[in-house]
C-alpha atoms as a PDB file:
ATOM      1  CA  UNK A   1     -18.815   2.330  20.531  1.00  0.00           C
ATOM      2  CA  UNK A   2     -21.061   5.223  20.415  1.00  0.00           C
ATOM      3  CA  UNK A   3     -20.901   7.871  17.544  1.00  0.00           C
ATOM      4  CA  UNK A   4     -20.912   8.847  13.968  1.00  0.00           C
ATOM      5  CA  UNK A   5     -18.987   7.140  11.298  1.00  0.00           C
ATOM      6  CA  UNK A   6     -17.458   8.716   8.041  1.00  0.00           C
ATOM      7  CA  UNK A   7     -15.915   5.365   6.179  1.00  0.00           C
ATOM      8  CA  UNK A   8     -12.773   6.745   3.701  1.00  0.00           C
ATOM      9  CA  UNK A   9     -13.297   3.841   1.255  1.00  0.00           C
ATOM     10  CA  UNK A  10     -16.259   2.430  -0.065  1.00  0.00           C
ATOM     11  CA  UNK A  11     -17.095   1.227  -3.860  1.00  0.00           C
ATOM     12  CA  UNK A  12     -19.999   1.751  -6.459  1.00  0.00           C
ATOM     13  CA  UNK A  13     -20.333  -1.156  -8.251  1.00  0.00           C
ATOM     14  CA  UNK A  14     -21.599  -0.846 -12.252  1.00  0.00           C
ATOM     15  CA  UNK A  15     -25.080  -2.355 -11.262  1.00  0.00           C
ATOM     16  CA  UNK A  16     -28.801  -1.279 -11.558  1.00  0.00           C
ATOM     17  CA  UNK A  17     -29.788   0.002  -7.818  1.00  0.00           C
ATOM     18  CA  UNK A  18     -26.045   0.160  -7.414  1.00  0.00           C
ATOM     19  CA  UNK A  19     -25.997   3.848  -5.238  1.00  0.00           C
ATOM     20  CA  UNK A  20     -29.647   2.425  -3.329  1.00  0.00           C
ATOM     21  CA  UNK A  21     -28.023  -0.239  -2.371  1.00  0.00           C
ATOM     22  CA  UNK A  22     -24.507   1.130  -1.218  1.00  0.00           C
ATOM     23  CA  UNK A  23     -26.314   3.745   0.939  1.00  0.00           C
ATOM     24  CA  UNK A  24     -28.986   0.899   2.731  1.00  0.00           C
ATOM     25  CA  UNK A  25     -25.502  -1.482   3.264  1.00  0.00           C
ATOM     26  CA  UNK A  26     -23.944   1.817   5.411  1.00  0.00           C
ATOM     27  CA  UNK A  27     -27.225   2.785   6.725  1.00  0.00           C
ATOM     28  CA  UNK A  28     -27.208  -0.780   8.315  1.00  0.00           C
ATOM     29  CA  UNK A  29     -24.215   0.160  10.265  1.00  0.00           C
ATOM     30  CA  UNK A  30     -24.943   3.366  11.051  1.00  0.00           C
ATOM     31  CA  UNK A  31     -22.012   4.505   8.468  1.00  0.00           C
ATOM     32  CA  UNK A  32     -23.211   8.057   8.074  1.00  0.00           C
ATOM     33  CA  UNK A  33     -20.545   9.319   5.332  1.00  0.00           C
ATOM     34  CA  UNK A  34     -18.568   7.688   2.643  1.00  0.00           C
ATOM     35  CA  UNK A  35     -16.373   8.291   0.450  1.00  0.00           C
ATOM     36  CA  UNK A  36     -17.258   6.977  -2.522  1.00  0.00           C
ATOM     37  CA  UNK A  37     -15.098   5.497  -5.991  1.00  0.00           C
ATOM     38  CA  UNK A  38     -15.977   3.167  -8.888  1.00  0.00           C
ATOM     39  CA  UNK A  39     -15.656  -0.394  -8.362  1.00  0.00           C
ATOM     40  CA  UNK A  40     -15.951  -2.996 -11.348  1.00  0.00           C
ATOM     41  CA  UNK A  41     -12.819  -1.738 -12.797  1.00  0.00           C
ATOM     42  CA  UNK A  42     -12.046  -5.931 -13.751  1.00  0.00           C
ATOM     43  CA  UNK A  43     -12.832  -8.482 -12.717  1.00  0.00           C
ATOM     44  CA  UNK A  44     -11.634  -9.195  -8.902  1.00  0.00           C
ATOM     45  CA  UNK A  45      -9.519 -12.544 -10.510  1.00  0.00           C
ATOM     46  CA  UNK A  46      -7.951 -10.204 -12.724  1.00  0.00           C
ATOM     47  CA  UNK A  47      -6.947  -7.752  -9.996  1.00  0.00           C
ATOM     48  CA  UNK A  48      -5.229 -10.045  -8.084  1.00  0.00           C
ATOM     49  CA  UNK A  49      -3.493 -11.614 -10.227  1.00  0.00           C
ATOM     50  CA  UNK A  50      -2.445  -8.006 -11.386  1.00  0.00           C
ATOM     51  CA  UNK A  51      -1.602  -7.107  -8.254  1.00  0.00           C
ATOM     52  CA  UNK A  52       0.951  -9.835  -7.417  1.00  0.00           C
ATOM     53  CA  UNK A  53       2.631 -10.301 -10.890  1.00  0.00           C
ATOM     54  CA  UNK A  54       1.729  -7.019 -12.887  1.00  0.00           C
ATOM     55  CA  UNK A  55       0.066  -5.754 -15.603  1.00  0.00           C
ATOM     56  CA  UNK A  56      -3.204  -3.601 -15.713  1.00  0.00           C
ATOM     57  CA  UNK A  57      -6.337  -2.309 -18.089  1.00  0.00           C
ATOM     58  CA  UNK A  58      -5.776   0.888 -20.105  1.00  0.00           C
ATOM     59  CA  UNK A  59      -9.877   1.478 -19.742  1.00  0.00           C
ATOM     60  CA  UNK A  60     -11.390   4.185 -17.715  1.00  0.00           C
ATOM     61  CA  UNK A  61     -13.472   3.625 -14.620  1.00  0.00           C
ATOM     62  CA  UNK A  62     -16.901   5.020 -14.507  1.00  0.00           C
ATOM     63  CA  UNK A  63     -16.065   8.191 -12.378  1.00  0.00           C
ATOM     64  CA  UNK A  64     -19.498  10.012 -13.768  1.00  0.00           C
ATOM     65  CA  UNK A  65     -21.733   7.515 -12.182  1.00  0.00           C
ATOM     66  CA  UNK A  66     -20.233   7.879  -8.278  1.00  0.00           C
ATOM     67  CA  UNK A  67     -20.465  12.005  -9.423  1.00  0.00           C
ATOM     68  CA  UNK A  68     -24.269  11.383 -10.158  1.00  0.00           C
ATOM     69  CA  UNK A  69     -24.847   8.892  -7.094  1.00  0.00           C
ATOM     70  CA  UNK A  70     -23.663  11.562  -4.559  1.00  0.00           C
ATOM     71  CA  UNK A  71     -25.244  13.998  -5.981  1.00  0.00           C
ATOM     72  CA  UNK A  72     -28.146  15.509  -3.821  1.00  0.00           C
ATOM     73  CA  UNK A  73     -27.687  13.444  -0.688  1.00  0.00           C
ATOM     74  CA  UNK A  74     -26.443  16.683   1.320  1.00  0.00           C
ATOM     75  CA  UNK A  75     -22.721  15.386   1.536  1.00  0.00           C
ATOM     76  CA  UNK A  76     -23.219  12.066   2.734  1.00  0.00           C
ATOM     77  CA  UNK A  77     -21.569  10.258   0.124  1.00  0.00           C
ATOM     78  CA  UNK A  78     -18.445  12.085  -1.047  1.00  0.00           C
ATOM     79  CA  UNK A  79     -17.245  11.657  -4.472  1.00  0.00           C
ATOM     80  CA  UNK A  80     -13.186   9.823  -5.260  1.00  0.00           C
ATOM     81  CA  UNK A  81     -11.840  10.533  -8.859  1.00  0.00           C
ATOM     82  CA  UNK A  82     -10.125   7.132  -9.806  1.00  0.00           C
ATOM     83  CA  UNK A  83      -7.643   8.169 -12.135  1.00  0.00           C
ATOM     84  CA  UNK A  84      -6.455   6.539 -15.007  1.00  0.00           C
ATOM     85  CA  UNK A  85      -2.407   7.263 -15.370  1.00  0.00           C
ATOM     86  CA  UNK A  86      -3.181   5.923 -19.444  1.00  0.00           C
ATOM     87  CA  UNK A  87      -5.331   9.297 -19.696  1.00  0.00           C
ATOM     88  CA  UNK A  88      -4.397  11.653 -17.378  1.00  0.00           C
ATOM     89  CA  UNK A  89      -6.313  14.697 -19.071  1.00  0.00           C
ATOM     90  CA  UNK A  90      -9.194  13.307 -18.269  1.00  0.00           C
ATOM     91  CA  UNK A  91      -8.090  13.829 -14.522  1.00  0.00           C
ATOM     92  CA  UNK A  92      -7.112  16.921 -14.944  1.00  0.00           C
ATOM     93  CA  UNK A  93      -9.954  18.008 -16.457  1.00  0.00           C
ATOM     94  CA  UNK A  94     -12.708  16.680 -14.235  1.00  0.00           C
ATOM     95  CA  UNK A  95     -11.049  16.989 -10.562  1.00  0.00           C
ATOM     96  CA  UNK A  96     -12.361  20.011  -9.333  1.00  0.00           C
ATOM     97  CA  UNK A  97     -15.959  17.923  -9.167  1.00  0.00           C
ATOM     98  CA  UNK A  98     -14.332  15.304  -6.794  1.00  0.00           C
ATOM     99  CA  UNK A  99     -13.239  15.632  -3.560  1.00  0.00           C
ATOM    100  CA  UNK A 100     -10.460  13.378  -3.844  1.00  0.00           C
ATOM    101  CA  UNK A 101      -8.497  10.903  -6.078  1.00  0.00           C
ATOM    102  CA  UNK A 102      -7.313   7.187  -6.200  1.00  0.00           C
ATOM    103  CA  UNK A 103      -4.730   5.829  -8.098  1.00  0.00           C
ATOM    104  CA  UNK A 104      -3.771   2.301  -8.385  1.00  0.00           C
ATOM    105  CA  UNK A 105      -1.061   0.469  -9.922  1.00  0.00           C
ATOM    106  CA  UNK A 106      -2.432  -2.871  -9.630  1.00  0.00           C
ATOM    107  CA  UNK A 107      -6.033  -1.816 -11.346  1.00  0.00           C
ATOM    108  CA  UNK A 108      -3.721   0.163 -14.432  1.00  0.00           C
ATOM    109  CA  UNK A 109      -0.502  -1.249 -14.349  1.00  0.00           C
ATOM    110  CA  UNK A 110       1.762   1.966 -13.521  1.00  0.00           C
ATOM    111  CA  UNK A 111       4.231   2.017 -10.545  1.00  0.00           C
ATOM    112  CA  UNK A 112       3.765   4.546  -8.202  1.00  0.00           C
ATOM    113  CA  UNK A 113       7.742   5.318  -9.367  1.00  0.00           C
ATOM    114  CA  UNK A 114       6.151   6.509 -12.972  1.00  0.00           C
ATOM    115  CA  UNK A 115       6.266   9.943 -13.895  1.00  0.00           C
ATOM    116  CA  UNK A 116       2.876   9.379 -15.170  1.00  0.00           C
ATOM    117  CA  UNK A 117       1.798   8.961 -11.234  1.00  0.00           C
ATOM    118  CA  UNK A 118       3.644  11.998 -10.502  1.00  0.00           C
ATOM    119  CA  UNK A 119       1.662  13.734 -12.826  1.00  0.00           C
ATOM    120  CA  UNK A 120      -1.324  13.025 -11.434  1.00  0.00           C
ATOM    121  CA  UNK A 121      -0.320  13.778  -7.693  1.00  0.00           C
ATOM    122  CA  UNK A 122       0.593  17.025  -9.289  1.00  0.00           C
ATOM    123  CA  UNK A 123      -2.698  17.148 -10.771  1.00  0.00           C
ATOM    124  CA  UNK A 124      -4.396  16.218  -7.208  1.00  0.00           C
ATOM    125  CA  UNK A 125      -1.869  19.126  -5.547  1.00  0.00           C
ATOM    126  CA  UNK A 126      -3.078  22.126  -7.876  1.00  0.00           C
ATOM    127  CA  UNK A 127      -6.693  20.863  -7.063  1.00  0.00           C
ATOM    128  CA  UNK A 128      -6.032  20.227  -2.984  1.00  0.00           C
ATOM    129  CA  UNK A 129      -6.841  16.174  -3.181  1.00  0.00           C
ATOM    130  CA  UNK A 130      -5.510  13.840  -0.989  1.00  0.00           C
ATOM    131  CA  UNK A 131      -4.404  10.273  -3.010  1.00  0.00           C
ATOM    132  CA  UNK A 132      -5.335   6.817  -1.816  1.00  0.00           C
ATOM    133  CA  UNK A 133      -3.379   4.172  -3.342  1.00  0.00           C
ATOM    134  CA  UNK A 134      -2.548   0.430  -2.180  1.00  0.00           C
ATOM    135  CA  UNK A 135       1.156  -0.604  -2.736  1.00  0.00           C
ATOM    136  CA  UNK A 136       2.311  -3.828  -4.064  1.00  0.00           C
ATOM    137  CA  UNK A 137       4.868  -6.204  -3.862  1.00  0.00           C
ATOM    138  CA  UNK A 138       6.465  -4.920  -7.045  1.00  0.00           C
ATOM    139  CA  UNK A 139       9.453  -3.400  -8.004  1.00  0.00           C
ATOM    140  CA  UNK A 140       8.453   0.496  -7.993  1.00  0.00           C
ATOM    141  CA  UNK A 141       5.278  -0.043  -6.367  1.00  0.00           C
ATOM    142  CA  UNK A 142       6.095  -0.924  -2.828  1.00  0.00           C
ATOM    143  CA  UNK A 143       5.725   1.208   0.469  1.00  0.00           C
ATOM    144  CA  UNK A 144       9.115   2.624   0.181  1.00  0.00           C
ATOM    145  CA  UNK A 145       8.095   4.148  -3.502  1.00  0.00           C
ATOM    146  CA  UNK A 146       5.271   5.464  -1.788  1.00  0.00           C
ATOM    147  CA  UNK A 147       7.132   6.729   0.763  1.00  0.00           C
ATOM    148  CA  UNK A 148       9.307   8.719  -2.016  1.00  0.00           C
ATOM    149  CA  UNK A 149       6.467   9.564  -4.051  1.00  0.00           C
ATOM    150  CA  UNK A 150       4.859  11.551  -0.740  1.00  0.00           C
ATOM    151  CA  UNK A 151       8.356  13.398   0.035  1.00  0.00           C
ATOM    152  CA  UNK A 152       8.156  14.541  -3.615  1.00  0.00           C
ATOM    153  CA  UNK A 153       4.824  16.330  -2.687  1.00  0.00           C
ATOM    154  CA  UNK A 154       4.891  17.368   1.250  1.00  0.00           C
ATOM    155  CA  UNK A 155       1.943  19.516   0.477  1.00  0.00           C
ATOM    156  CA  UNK A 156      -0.782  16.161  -0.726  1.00  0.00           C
ATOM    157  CA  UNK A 157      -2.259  14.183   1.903  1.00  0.00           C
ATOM    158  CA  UNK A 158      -1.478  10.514   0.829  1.00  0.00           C
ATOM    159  CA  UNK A 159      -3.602   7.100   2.070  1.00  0.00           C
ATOM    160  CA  UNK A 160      -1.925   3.881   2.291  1.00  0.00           C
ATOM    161  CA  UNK A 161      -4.413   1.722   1.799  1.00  0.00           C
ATOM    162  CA  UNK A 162      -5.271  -1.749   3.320  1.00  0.00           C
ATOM    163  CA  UNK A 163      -2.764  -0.773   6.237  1.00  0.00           C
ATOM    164  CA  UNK A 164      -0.005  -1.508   3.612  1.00  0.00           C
ATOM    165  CA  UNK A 165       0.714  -4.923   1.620  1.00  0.00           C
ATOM    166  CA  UNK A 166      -0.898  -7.378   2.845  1.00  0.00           C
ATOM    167  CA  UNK A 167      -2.604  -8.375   6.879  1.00  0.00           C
ATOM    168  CA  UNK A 168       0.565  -7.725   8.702  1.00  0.00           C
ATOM    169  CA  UNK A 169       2.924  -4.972   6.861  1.00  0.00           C
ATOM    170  CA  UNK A 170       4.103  -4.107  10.443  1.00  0.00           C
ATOM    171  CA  UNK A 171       7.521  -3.402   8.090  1.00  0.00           C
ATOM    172  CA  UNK A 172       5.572  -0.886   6.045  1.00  0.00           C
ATOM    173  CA  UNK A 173       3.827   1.117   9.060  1.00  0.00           C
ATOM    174  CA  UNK A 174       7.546   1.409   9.987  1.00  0.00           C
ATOM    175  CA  UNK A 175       8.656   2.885   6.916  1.00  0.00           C
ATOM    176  CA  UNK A 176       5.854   5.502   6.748  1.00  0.00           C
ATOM    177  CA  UNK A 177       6.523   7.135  10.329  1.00  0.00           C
ATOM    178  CA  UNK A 178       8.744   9.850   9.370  1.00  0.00           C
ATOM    179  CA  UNK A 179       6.183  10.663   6.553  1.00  0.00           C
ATOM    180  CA  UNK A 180       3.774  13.110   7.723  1.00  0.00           C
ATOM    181  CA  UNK A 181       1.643  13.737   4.832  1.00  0.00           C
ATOM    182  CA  UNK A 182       1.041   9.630   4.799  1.00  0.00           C
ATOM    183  CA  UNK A 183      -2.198   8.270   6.613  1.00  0.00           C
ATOM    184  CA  UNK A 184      -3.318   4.545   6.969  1.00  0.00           C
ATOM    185  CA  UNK A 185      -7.018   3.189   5.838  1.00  0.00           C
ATOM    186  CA  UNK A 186      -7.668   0.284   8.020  1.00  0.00           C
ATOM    187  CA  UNK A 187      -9.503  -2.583   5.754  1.00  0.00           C
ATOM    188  CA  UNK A 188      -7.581  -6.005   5.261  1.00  0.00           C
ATOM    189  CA  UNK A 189      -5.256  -5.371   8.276  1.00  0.00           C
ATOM    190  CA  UNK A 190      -5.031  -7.304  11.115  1.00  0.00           C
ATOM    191  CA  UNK A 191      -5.142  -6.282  14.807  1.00  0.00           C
ATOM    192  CA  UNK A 192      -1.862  -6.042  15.514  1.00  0.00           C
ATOM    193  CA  UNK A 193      -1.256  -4.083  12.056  1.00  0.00           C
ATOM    194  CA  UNK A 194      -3.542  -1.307  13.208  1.00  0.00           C
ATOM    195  CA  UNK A 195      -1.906  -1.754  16.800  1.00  0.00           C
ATOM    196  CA  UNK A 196       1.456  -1.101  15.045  1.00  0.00           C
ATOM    197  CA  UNK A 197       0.193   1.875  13.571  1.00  0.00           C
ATOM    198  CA  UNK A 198      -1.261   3.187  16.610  1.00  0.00           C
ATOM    199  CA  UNK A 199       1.962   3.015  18.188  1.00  0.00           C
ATOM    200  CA  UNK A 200       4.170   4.347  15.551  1.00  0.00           C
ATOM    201  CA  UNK A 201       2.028   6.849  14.114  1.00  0.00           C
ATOM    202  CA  UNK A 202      -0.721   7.812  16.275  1.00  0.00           C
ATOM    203  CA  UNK A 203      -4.502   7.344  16.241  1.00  0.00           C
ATOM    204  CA  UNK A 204      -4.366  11.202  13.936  1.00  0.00           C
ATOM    205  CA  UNK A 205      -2.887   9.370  11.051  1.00  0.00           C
ATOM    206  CA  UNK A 206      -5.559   6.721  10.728  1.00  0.00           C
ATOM    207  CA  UNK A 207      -8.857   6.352   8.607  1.00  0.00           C
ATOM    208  CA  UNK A 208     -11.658   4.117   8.983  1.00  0.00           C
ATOM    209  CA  UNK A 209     -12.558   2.035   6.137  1.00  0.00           C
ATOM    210  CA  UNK A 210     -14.656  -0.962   4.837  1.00  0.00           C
ATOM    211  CA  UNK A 211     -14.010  -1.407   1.121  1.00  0.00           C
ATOM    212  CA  UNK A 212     -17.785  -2.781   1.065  1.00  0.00           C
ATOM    213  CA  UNK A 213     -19.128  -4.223  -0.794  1.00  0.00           C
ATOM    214  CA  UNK A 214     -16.107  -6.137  -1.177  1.00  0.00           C
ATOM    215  CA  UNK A 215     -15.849  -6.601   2.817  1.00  0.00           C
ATOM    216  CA  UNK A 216     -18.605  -6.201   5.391  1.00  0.00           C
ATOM    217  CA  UNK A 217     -18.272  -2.959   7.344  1.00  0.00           C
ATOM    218  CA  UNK A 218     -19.386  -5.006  10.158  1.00  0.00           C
ATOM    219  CA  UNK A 219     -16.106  -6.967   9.942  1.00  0.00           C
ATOM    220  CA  UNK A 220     -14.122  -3.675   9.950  1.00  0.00           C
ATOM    221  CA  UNK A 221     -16.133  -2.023  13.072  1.00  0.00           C
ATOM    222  CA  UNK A 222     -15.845  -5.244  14.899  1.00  0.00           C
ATOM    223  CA  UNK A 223     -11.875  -5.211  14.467  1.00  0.00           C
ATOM    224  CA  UNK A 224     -11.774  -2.113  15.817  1.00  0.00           C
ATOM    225  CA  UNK A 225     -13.858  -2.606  18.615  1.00  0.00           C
ATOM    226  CA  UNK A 226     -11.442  -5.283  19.488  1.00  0.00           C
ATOM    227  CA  UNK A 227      -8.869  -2.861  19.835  1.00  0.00           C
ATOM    228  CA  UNK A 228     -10.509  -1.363  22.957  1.00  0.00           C
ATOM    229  CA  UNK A 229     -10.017   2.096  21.933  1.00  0.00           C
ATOM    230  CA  UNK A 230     -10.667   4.615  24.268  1.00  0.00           C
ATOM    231  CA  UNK A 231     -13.669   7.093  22.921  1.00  0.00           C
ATOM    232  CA  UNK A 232     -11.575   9.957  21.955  1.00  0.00           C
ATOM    233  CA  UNK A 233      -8.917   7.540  19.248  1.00  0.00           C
ATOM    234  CA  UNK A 234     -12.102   5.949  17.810  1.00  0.00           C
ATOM    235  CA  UNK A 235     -13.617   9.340  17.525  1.00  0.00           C
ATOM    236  CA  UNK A 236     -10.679  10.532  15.598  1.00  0.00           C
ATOM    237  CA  UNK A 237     -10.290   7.292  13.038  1.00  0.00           C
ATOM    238  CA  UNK A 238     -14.290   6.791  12.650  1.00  0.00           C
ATOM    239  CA  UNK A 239     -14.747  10.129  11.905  1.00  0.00           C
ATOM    240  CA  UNK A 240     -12.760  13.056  12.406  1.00  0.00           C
ATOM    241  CA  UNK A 241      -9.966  12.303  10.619  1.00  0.00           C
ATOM    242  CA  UNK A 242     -11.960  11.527   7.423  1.00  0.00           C
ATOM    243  CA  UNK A 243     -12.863  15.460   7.625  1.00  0.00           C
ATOM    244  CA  UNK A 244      -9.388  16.713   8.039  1.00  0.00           C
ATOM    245  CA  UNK A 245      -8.074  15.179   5.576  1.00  0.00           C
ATOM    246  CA  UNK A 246     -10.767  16.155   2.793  1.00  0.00           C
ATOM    247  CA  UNK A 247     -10.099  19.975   4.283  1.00  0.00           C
ATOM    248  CA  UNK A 248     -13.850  19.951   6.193  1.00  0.00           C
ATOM    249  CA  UNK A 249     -14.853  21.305   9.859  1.00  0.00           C
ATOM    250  CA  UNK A 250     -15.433  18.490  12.124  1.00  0.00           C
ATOM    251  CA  UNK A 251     -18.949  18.910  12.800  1.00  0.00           C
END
């Protein structure tokens, strides 16, 4: 379908040619804007295996390289703080250069329950940030925490990522309905995930994203072209929502 594209969640991985090569891999699918945060936090092994039993890395991600690889492309790649709940000064510190923030239990170990993740949503409130975060299938870290972590801060714009835990978390689209300030990025979710949220939370609450490298942004366009969205709900999760939610005019 005709049209921009703004994808909410793409990754810079710790490589030579790394920010060349994540803006040719959009270019290629006519991905216009992105919104940008470190990737290479573990190893992917690691992550998973984090992110079904527990556990996580203490280490900082490399937020100063996605600062320096969006730098002077006139907005087209937009800059995501991930922040580290082990060291949240640093956050607080640096988050009025981002645009936005990420913080995941299953890359640093801490529940979404911890007061250490409520400090930094109060951190990303002060600053006007909107937090993506995947949930997990872990005590303190599942959609329901998330959906009391966003009712303890109706003011931040939260992003469920991956449409939830795992492909078909129709159950967790469900639990986020009567949460306003909780949107849904599409990668990883089937059709009839996406369908789900269409239905119970309407095409305003959803964000286009890839995760590439990880996952093809072909494979994500071509699931929602499956969909058979009319032109104005593709308009709104391809691109305008991406703007609202990061506080910019729709252009």
């Amino acid at each position: 379908m005709p049209g921009p594209l703004f994808d909410f969640r793409v990754r810079l991985r710790p490589a030579p040619a790394a920010a060349e090569d994540l803006a040719a891999g959009l270019a290629a699918y006519g991905i216009r804007r992105a919104v940008v945060t470190p990737g290479g936090t573990a190893p992917l092994e690691q992550i998973s295996r984090q992110f079904l039993r527990g556990g996580g890395i203490r280490e900082d991600a490399d937020n100063q390289a996605v600062l320096k690889a969006c730098a002077g492309l006139g907005g087209a790649l937009v800059p995501c703080y991930f922040a580290n709940p082990h060291h949240p000064r640093a956050y607080a510190e640096q988050a009025r250069d981002y645009a936005a923030v990420e913080i995941s239990p299953a890359v640093h170990g801490v529940p979404l329950a911890d007061p250490r993740t409520a400090a930094l949503v109060a951190t990303a409130a002060a600053v006007g940030h909107s937090v993506y975060t995947v949930c997990q299938p872990l005590p303190g870290s599942g959609v329901a925490d998330l959906v009391r972590l966003a009712a303890g801060f109706p003011s931040v714009p939260f992003v469920m990522g991956h449409c939830g835990i795992g492909n078909i978390d129709v159950y967790g689209i469900r639990l986020v309905r009567e949460s306003p300030n909780i949107w849904i990025e599409t990668t990883g979710g089937y059709t009839v995930t996406l369908r789900a949220a269409l239905e119970h939370l309407g095409a305003g609450r959803i964000l286009f994203g890839s995760e590439h490298p990880l996952q093809s942004p072909g494979a994500e366009l071509a699931k929602l072209a499956a969909l058979g969205l009319d032109p104005t709900t593709w308009a709104r999760i391809t691109w305008e929502n991406a703007h609202r939610i990061l506080g910019e005019d729709i252009p």
